[in-house]
N, C-alpha and C. Protein backbone atom coordinates (compact mmCIF):
# COMPACT_ATOMS: atom_id res chain seq x y z
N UNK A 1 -19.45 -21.31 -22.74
CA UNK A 1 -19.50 -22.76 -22.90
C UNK A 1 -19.21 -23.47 -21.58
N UNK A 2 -18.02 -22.92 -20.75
CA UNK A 2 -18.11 -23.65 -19.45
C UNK A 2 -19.09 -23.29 -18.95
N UNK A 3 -19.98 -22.74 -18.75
CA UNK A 3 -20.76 -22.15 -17.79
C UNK A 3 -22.06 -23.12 -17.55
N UNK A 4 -21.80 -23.92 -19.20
CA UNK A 4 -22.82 -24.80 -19.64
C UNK A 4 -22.70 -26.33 -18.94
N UNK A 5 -21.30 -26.63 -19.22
CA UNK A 5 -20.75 -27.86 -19.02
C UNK A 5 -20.51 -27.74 -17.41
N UNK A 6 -20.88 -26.41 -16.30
CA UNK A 6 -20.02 -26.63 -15.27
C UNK A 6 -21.96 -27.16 -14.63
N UNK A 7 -22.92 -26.21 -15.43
CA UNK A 7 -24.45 -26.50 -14.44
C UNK A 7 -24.66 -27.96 -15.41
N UNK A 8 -23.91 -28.52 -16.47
CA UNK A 8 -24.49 -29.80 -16.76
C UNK A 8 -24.37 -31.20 -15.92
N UNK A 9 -22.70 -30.80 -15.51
CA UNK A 9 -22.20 -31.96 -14.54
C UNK A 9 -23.61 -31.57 -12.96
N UNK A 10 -23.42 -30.58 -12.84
CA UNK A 10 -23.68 -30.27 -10.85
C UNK A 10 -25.18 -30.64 -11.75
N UNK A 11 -26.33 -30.32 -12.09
CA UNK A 11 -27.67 -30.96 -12.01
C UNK A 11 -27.31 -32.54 -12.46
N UNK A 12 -26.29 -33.25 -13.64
CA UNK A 12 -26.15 -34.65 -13.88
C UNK A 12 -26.02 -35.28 -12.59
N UNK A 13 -25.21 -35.08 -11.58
CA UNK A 13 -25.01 -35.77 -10.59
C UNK A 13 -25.50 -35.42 -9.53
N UNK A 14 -26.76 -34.30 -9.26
CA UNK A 14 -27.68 -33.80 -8.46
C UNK A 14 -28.87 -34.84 -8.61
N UNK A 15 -29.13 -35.28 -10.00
CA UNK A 15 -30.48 -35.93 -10.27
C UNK A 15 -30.39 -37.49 -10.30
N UNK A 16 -28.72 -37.45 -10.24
CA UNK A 16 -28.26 -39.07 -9.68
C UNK A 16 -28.50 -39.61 -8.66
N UNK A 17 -28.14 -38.31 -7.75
CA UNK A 17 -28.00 -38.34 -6.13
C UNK A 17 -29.27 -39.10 -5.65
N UNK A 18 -30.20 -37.90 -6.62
CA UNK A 18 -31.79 -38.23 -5.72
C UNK A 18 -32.31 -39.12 -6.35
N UNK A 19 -31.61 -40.41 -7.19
CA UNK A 19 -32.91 -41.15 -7.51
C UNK A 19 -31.96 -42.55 -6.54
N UNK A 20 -33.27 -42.51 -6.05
CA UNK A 20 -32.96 -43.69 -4.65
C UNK A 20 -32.14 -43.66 -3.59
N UNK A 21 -31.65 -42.43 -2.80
CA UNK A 21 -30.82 -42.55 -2.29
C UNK A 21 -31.26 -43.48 -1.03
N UNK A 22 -30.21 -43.55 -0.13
CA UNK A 22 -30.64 -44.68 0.91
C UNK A 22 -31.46 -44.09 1.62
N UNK A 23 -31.07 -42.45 2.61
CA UNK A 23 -32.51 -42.36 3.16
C UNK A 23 -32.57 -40.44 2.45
N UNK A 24 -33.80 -40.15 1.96
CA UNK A 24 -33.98 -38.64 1.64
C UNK A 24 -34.21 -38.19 2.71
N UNK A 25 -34.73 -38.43 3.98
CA UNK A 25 -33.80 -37.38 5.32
C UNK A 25 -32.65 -36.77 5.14
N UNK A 26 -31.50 -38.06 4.94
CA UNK A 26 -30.25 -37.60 4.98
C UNK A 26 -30.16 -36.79 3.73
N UNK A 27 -30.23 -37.59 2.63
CA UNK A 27 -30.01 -36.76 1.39
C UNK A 27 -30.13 -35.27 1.80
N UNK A 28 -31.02 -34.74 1.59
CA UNK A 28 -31.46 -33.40 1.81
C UNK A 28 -30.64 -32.39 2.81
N UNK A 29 -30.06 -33.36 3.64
CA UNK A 29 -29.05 -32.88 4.59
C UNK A 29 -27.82 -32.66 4.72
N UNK A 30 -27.52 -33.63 3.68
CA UNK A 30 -26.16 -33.50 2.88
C UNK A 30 -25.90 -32.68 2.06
N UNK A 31 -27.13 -32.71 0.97
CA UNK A 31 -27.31 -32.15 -0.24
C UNK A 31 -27.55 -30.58 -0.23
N UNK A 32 -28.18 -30.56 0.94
CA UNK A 32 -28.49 -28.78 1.21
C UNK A 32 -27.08 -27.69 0.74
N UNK A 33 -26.02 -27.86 1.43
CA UNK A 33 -25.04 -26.95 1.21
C UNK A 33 -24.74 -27.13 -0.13
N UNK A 34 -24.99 -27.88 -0.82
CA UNK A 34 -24.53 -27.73 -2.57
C UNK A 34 -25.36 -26.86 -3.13
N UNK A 35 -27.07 -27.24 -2.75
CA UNK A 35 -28.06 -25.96 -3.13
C UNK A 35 -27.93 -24.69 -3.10
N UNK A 36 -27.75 -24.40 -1.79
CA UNK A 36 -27.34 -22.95 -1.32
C UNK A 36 -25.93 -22.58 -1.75
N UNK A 37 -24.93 -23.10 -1.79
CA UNK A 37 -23.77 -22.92 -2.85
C UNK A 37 -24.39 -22.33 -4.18
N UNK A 38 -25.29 -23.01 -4.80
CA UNK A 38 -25.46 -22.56 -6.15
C UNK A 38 -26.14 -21.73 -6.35
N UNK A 39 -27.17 -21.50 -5.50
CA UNK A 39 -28.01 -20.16 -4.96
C UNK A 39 -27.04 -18.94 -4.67
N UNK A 40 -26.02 -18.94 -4.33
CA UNK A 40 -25.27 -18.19 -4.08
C UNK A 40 -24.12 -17.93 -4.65
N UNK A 41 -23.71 -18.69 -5.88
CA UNK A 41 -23.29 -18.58 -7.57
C UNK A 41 -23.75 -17.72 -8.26
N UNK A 42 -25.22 -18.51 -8.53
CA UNK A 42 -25.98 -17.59 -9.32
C UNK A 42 -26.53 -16.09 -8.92
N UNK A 43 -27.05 -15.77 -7.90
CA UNK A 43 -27.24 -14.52 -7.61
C UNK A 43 -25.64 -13.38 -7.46
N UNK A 44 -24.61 -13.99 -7.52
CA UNK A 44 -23.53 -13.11 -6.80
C UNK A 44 -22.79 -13.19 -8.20
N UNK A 45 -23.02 -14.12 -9.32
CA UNK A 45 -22.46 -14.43 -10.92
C UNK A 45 -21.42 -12.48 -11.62
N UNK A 46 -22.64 -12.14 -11.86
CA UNK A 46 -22.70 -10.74 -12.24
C UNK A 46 -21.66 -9.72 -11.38
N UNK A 47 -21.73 -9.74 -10.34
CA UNK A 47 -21.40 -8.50 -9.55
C UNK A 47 -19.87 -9.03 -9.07
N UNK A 48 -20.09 -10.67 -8.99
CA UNK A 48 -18.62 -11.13 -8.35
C UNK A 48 -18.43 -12.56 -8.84
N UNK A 49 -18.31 -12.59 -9.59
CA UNK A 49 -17.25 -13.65 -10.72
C UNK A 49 -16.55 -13.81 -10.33
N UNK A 50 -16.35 -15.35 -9.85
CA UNK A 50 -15.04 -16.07 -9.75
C UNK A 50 -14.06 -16.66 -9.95
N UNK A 51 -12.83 -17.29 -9.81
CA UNK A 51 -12.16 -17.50 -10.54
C UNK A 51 -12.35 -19.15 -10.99
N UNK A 52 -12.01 -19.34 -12.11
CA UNK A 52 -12.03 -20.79 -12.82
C UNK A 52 -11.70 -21.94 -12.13
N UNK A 53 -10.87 -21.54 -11.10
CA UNK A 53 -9.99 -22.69 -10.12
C UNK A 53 -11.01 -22.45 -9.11
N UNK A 54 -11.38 -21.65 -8.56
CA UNK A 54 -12.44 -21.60 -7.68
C UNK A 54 -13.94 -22.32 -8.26
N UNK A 55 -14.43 -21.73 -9.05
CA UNK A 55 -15.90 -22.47 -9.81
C UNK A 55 -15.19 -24.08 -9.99
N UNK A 56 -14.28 -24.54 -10.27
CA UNK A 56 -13.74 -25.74 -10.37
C UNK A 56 -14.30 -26.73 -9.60
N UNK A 57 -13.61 -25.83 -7.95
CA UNK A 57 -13.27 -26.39 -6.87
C UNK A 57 -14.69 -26.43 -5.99
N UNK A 58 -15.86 -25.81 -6.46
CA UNK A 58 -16.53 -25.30 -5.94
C UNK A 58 -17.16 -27.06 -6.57
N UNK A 59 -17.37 -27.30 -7.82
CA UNK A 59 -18.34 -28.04 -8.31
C UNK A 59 -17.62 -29.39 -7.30
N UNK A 60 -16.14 -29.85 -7.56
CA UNK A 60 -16.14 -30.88 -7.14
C UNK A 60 -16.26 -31.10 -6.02
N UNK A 61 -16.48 -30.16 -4.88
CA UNK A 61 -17.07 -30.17 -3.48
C UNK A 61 -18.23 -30.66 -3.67
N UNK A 62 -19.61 -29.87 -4.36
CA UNK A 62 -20.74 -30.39 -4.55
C UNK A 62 -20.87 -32.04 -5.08
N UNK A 63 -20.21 -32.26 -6.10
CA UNK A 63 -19.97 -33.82 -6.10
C UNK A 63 -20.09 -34.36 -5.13
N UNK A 64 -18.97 -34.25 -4.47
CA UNK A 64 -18.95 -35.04 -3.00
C UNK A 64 -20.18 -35.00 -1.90
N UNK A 65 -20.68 -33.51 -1.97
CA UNK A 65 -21.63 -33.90 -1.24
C UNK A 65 -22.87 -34.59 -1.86
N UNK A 66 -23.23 -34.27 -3.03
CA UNK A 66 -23.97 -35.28 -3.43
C UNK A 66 -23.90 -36.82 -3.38
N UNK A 67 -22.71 -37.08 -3.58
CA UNK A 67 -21.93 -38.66 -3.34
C UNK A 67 -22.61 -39.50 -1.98
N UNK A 68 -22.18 -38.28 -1.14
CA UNK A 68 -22.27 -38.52 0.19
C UNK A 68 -23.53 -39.20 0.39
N UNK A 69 -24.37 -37.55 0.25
CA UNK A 69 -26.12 -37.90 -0.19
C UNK A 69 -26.63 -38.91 -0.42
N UNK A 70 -26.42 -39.35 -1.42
CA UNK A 70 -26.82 -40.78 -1.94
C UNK A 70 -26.32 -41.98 -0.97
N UNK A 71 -25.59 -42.19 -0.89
CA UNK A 71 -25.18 -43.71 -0.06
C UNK A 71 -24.70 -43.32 1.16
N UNK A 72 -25.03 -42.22 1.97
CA UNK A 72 -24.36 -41.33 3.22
C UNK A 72 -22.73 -41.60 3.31
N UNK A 73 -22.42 -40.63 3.94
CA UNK A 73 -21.28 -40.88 4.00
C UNK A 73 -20.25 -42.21 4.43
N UNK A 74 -21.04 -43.00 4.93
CA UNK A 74 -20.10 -44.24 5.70
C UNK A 74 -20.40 -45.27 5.05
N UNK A 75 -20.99 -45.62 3.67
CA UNK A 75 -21.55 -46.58 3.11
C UNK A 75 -21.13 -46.23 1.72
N UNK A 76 -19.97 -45.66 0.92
CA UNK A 76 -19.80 -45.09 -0.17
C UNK A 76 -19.16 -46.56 -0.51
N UNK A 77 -19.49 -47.23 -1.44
CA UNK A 77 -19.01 -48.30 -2.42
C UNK A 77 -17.92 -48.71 -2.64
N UNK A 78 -17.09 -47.34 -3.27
CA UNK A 78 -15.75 -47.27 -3.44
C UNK A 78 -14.92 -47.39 -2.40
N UNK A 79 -15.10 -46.47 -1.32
CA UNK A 79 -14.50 -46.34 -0.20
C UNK A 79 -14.33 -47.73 0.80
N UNK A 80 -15.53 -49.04 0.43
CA UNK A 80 -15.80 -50.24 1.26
C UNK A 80 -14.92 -51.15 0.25
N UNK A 81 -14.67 -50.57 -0.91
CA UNK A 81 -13.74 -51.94 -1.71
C UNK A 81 -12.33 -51.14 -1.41
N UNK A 82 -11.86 -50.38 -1.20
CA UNK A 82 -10.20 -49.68 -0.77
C UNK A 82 -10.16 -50.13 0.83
N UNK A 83 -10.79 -50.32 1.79
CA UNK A 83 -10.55 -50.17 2.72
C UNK A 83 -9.53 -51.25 3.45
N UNK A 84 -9.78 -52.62 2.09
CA UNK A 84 -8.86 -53.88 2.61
C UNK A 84 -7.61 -53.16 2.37
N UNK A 85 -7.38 -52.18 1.10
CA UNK A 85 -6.20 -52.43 0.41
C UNK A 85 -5.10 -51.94 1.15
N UNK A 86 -5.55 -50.36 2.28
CA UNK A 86 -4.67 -49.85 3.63
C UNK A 86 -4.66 -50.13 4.32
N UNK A 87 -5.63 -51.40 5.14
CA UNK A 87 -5.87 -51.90 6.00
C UNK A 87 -7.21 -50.82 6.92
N UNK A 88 -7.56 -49.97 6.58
CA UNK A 88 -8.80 -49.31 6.92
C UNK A 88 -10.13 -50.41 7.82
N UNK A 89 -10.72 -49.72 8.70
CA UNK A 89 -11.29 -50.62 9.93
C UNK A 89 -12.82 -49.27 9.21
N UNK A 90 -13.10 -48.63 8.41
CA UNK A 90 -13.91 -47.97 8.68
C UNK A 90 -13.82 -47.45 6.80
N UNK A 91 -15.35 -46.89 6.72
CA UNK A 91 -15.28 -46.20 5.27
C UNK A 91 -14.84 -45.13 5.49
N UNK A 92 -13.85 -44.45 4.95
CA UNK A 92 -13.37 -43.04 5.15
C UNK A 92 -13.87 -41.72 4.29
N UNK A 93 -14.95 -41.99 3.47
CA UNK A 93 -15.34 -41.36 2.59
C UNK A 93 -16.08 -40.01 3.37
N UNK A 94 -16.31 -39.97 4.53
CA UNK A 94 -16.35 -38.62 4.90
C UNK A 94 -15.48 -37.71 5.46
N UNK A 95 -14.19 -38.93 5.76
CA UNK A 95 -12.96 -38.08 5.71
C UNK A 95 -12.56 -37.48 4.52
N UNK A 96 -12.82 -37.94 3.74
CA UNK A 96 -12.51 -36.99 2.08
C UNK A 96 -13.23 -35.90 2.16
N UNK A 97 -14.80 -36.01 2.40
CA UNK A 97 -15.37 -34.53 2.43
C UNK A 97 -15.32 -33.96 3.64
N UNK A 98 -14.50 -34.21 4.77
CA UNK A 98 -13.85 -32.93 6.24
C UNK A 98 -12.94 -32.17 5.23
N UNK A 99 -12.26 -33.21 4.79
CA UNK A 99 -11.10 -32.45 4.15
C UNK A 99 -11.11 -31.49 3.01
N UNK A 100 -12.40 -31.63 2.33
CA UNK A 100 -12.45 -30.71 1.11
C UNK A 100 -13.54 -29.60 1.80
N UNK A 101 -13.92 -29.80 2.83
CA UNK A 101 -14.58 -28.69 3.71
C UNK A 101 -13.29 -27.72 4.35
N UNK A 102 -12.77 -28.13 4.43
CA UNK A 102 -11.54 -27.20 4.49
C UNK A 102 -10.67 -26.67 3.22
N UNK A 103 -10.71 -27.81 2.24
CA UNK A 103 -9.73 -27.44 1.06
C UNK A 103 -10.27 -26.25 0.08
N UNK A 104 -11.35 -26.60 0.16
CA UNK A 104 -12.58 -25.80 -1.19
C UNK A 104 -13.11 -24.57 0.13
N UNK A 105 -13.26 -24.49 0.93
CA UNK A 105 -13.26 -22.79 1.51
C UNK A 105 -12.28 -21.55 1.68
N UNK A 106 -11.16 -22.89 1.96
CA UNK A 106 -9.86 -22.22 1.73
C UNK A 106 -9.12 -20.89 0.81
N UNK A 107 -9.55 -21.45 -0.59
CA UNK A 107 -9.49 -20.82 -1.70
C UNK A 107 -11.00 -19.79 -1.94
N UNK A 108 -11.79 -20.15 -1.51
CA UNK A 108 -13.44 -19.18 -1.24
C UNK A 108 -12.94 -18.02 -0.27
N UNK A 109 -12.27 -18.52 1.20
CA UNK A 109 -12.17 -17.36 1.72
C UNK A 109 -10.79 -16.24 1.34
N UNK A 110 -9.84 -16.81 0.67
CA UNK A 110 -8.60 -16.71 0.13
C UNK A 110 -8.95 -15.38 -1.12
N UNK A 111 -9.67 -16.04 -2.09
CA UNK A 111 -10.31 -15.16 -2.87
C UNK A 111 -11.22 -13.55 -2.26
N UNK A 112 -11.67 -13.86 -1.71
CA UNK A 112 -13.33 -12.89 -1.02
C UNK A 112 -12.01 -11.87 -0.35
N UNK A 113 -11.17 -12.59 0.71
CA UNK A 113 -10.09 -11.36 1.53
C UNK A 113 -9.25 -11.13 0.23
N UNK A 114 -8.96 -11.45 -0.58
CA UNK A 114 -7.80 -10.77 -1.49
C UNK A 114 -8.69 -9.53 -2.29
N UNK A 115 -9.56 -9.72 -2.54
CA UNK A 115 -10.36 -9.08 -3.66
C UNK A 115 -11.52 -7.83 -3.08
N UNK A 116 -11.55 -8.04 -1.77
CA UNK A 116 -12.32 -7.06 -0.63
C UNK A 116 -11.43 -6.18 -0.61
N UNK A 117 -9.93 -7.01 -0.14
CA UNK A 117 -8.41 -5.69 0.18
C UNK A 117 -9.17 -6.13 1.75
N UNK A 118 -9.42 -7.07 2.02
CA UNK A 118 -9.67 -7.22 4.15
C UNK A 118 -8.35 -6.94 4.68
N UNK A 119 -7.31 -8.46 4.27
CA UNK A 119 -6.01 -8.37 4.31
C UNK A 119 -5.07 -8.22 3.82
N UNK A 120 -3.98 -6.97 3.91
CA UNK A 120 -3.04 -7.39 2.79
C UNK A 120 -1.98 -8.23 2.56
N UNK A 121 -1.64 -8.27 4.10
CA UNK A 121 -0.45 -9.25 4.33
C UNK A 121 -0.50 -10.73 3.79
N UNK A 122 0.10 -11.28 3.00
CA UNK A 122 0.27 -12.65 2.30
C UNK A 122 0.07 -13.46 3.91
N UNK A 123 0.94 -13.42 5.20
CA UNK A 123 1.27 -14.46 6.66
C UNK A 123 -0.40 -14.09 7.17
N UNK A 124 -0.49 -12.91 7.28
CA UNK A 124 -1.83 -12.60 7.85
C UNK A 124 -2.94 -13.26 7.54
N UNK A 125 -2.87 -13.15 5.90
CA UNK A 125 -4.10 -13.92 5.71
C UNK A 125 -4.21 -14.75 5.51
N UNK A 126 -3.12 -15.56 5.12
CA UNK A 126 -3.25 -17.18 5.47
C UNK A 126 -3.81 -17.27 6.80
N UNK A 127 -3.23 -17.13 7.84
CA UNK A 127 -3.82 -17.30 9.54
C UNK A 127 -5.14 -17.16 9.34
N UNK A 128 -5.78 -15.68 8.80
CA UNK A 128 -7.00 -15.94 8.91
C UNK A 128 -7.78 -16.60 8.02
N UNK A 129 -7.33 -16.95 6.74
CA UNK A 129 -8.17 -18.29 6.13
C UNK A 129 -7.79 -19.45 6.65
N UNK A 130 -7.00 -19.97 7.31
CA UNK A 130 -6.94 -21.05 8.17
C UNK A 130 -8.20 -21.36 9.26
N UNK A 131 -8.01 -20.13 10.19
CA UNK A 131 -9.00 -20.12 10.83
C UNK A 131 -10.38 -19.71 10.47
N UNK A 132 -11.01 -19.34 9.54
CA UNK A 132 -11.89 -19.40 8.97
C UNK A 132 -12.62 -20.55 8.49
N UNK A 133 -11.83 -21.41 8.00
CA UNK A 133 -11.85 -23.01 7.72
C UNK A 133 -12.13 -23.63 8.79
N UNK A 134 -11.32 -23.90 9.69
CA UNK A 134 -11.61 -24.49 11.06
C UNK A 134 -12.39 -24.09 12.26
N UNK A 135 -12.84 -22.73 11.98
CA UNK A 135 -14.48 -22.38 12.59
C UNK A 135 -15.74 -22.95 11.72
N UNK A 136 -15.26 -22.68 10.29
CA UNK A 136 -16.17 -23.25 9.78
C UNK A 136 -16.64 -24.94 9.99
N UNK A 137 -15.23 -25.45 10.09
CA UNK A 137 -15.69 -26.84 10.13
C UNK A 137 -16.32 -27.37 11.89
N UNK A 138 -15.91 -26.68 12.47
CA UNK A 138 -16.13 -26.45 13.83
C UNK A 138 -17.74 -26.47 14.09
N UNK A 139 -18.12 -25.38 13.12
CA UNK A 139 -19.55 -24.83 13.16
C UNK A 139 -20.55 -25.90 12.69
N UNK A 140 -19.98 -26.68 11.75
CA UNK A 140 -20.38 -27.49 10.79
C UNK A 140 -20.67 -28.88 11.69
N UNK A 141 -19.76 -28.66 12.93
CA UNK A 141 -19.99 -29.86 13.75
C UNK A 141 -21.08 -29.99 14.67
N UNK A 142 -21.23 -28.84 15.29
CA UNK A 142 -22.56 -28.10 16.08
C UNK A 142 -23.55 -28.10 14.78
N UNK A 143 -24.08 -28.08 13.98
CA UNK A 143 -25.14 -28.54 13.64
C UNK A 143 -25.08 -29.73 13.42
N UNK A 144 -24.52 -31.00 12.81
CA UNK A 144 -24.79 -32.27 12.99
C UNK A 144 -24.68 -32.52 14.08
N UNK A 145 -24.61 -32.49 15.12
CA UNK A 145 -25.21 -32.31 16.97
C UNK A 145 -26.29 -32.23 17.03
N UNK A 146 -26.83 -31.01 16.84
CA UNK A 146 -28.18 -30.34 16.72
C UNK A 146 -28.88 -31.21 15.74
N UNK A 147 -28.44 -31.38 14.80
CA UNK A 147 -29.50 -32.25 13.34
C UNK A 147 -29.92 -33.26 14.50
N UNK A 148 -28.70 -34.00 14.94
CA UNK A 148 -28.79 -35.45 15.21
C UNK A 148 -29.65 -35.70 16.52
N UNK A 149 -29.78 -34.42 17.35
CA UNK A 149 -30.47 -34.33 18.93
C UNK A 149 -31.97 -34.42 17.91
N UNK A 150 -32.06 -33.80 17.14
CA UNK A 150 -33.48 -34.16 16.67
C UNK A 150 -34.24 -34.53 16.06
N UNK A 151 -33.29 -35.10 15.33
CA UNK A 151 -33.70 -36.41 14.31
C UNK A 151 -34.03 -37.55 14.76
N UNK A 152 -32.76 -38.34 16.08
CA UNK A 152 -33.18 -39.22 16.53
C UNK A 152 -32.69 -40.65 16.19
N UNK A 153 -33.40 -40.77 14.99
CA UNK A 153 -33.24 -42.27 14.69
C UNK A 153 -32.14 -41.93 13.66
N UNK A 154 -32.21 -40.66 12.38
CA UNK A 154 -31.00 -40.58 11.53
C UNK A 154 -29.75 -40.09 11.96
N UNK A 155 -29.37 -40.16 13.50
CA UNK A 155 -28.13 -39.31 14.03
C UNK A 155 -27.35 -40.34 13.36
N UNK A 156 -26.87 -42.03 13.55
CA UNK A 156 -26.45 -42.39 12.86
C UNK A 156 -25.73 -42.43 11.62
N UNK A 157 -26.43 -42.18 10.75
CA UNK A 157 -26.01 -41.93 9.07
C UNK A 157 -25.61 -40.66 8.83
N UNK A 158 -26.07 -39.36 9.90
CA UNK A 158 -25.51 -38.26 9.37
C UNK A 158 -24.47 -37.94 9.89
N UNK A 159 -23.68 -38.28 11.34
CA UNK A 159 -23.26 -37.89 12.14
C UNK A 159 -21.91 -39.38 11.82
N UNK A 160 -21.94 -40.19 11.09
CA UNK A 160 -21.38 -41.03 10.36
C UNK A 160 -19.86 -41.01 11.24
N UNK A 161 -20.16 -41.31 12.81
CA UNK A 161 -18.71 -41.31 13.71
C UNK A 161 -18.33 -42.94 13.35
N UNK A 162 -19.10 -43.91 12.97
CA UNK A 162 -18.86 -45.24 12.65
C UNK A 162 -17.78 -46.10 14.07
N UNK A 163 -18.27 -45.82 15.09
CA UNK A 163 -17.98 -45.64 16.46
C UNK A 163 -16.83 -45.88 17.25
N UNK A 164 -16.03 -44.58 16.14
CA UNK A 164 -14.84 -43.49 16.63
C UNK A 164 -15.14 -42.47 17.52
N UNK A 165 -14.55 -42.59 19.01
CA UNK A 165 -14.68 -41.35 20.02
C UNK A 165 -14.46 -40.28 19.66
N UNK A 166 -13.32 -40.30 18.52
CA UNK A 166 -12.58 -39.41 18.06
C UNK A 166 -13.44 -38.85 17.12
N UNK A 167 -14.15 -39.05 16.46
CA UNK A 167 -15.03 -38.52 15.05
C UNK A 167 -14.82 -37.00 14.80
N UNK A 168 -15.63 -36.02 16.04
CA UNK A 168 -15.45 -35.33 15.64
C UNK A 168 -13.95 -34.34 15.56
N UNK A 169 -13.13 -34.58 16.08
CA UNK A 169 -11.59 -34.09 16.65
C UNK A 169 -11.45 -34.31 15.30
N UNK A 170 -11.26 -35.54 14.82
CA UNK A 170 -10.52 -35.76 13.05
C UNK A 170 -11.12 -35.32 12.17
N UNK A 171 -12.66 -35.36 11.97
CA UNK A 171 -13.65 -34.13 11.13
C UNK A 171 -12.64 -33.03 11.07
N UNK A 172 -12.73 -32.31 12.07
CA UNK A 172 -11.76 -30.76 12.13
C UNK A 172 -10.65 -30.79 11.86
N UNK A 173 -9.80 -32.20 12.08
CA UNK A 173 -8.21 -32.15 12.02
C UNK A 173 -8.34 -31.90 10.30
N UNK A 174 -9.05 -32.93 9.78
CA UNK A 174 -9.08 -33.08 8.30
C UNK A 174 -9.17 -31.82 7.17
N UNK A 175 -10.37 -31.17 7.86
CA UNK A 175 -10.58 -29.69 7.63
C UNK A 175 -9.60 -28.66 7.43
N UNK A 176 -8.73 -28.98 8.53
CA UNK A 176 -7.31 -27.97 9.11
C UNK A 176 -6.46 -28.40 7.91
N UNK A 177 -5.74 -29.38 8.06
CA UNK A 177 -5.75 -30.07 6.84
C UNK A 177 -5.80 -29.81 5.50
N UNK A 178 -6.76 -29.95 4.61
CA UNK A 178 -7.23 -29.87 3.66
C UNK A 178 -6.48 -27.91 3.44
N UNK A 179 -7.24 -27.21 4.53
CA UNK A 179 -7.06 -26.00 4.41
C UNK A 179 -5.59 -25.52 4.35
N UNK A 180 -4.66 -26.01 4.60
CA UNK A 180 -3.28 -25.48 4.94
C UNK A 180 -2.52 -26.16 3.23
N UNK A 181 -3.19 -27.80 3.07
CA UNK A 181 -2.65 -27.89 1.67
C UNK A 181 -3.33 -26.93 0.57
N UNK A 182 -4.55 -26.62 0.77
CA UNK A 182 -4.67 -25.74 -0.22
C UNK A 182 -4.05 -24.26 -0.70
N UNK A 183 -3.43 -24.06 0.56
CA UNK A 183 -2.71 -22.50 0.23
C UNK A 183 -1.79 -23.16 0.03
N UNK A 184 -1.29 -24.43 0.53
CA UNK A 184 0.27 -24.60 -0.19
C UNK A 184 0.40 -24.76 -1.81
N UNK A 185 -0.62 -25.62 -2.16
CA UNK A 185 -0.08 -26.09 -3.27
C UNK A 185 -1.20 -25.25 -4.52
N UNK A 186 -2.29 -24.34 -4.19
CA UNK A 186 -3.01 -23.76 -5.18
C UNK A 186 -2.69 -22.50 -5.09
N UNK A 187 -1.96 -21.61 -4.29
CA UNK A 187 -2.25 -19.65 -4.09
C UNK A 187 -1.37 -19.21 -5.27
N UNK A 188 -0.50 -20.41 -5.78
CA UNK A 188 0.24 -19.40 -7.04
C UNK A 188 -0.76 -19.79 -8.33
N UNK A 189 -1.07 -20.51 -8.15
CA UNK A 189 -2.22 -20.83 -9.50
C UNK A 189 -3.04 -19.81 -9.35
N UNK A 190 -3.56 -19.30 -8.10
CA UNK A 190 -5.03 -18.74 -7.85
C UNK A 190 -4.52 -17.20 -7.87
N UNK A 191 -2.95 -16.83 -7.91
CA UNK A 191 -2.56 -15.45 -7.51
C UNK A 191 -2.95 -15.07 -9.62
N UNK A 192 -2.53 -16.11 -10.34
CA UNK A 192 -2.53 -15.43 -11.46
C UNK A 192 -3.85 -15.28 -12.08
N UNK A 193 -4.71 -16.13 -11.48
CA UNK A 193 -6.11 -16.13 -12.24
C UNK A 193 -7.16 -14.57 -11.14
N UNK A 194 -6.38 -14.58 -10.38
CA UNK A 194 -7.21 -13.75 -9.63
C UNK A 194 -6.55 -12.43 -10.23
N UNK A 195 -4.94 -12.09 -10.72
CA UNK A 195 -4.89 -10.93 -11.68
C UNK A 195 -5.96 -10.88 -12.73
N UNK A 196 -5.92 -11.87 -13.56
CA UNK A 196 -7.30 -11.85 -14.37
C UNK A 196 -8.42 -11.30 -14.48
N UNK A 197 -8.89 -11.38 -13.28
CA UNK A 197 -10.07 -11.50 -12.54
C UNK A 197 -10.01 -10.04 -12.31
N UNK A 198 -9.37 -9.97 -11.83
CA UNK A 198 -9.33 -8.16 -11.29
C UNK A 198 -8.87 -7.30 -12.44
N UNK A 199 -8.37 -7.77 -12.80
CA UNK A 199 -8.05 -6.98 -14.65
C UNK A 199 -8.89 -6.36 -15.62
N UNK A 200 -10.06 -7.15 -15.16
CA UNK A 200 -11.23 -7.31 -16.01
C UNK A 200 -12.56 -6.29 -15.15
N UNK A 201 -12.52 -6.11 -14.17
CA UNK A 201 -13.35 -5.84 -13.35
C UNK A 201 -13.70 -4.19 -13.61
């Protein structure tokens, strides 16, 4: 039954995304890593099942990037009516998704090294899902570089620095971030579902 309700939400708000977004350049550019996420659900389902907090965490990432998708990241609705309320000079709504680019891999790479046996050490592998996160988000920055050297006219909307020097430094800080609260406050939730998980196997 979840399995039903988890592909009902991710295509409901996939087929939201794409009707009208501001530009389907971007869309598609945003939207890509949710695709291939699910491409890579479904083929890996069978052999490597994940845990509930993970498939969770996985969908509400895709949200966001769909979110994004649709109104790009620096133009999110919500994010332009909060911004009086902290005093915010900028939409921060792609600071929410740096940060769940770190939060939601966190627990992806957390899972994959516990369940491989990569690392055993609890200190160890935090370090290296930390840094895993923050190459990733790193990596993630070098292609919106690259997108944006050749796109041209959409570097703008994808690259959504909203003209902060700093853009990309806080992208990554956010990432780092995201990634360090997620082992704090999810690895005992995720230690018991991942007994589960391996129980069953």
């Amino acid at each position: 039954m979840w399995k039903i309700i988890w592909l009902g939400v991710y295509f409901a708000v996939l087929i939201w995304s794409a009707i009208e977004p501001k530009n389907y350049f971007i869309w598609v550019l945003e939207v890509a890593p949710a695709l291939i996420g699910l491409a890579i659900l479904l083929a890996t389902y069978k052999k490597f099942p994940l845990t509930p907090l993970l498939y969770t965490l996985i969908l509400i990432h895709c949200a966001i990037l769909m979110v994004g998708g649709h109104y790009t990241y620096a133009e999110v609705p919500l994010f332009d009516t909060i911004k009086p309320w902290f005093g915010f000079e900028r939409n921060n709504y792609d600071r929410l998704g740096h940060f769940a680019q770190g939060f939601v891999p966190a627990i992806i790479a957390r899972e994959i090294l516990i369940r491989r046996e990569v690392i055993r050490g609890a200190n160890w592998r935090n370090l290296f899902t930390v840094s895993i996160c923050l190459a990733f988000s790193a990596f993630y920055e070098l292609i919106e570089m690259a997108v944006a050297v050749m796109s041209g006219t959409a570097a703008d909307d994808f690259l959504v620095t909203q003209g902060d020097v700093w853009d990309t430094q806080s992208d990554m800080a956010f990432a780092l971030l995201g990634a360090i609260l997620a082992l704090l406050l999810l690895s005992r939730v995720h230690d018991k579902q991942l007994a589960k998980v391996r129980g069953h196997a």
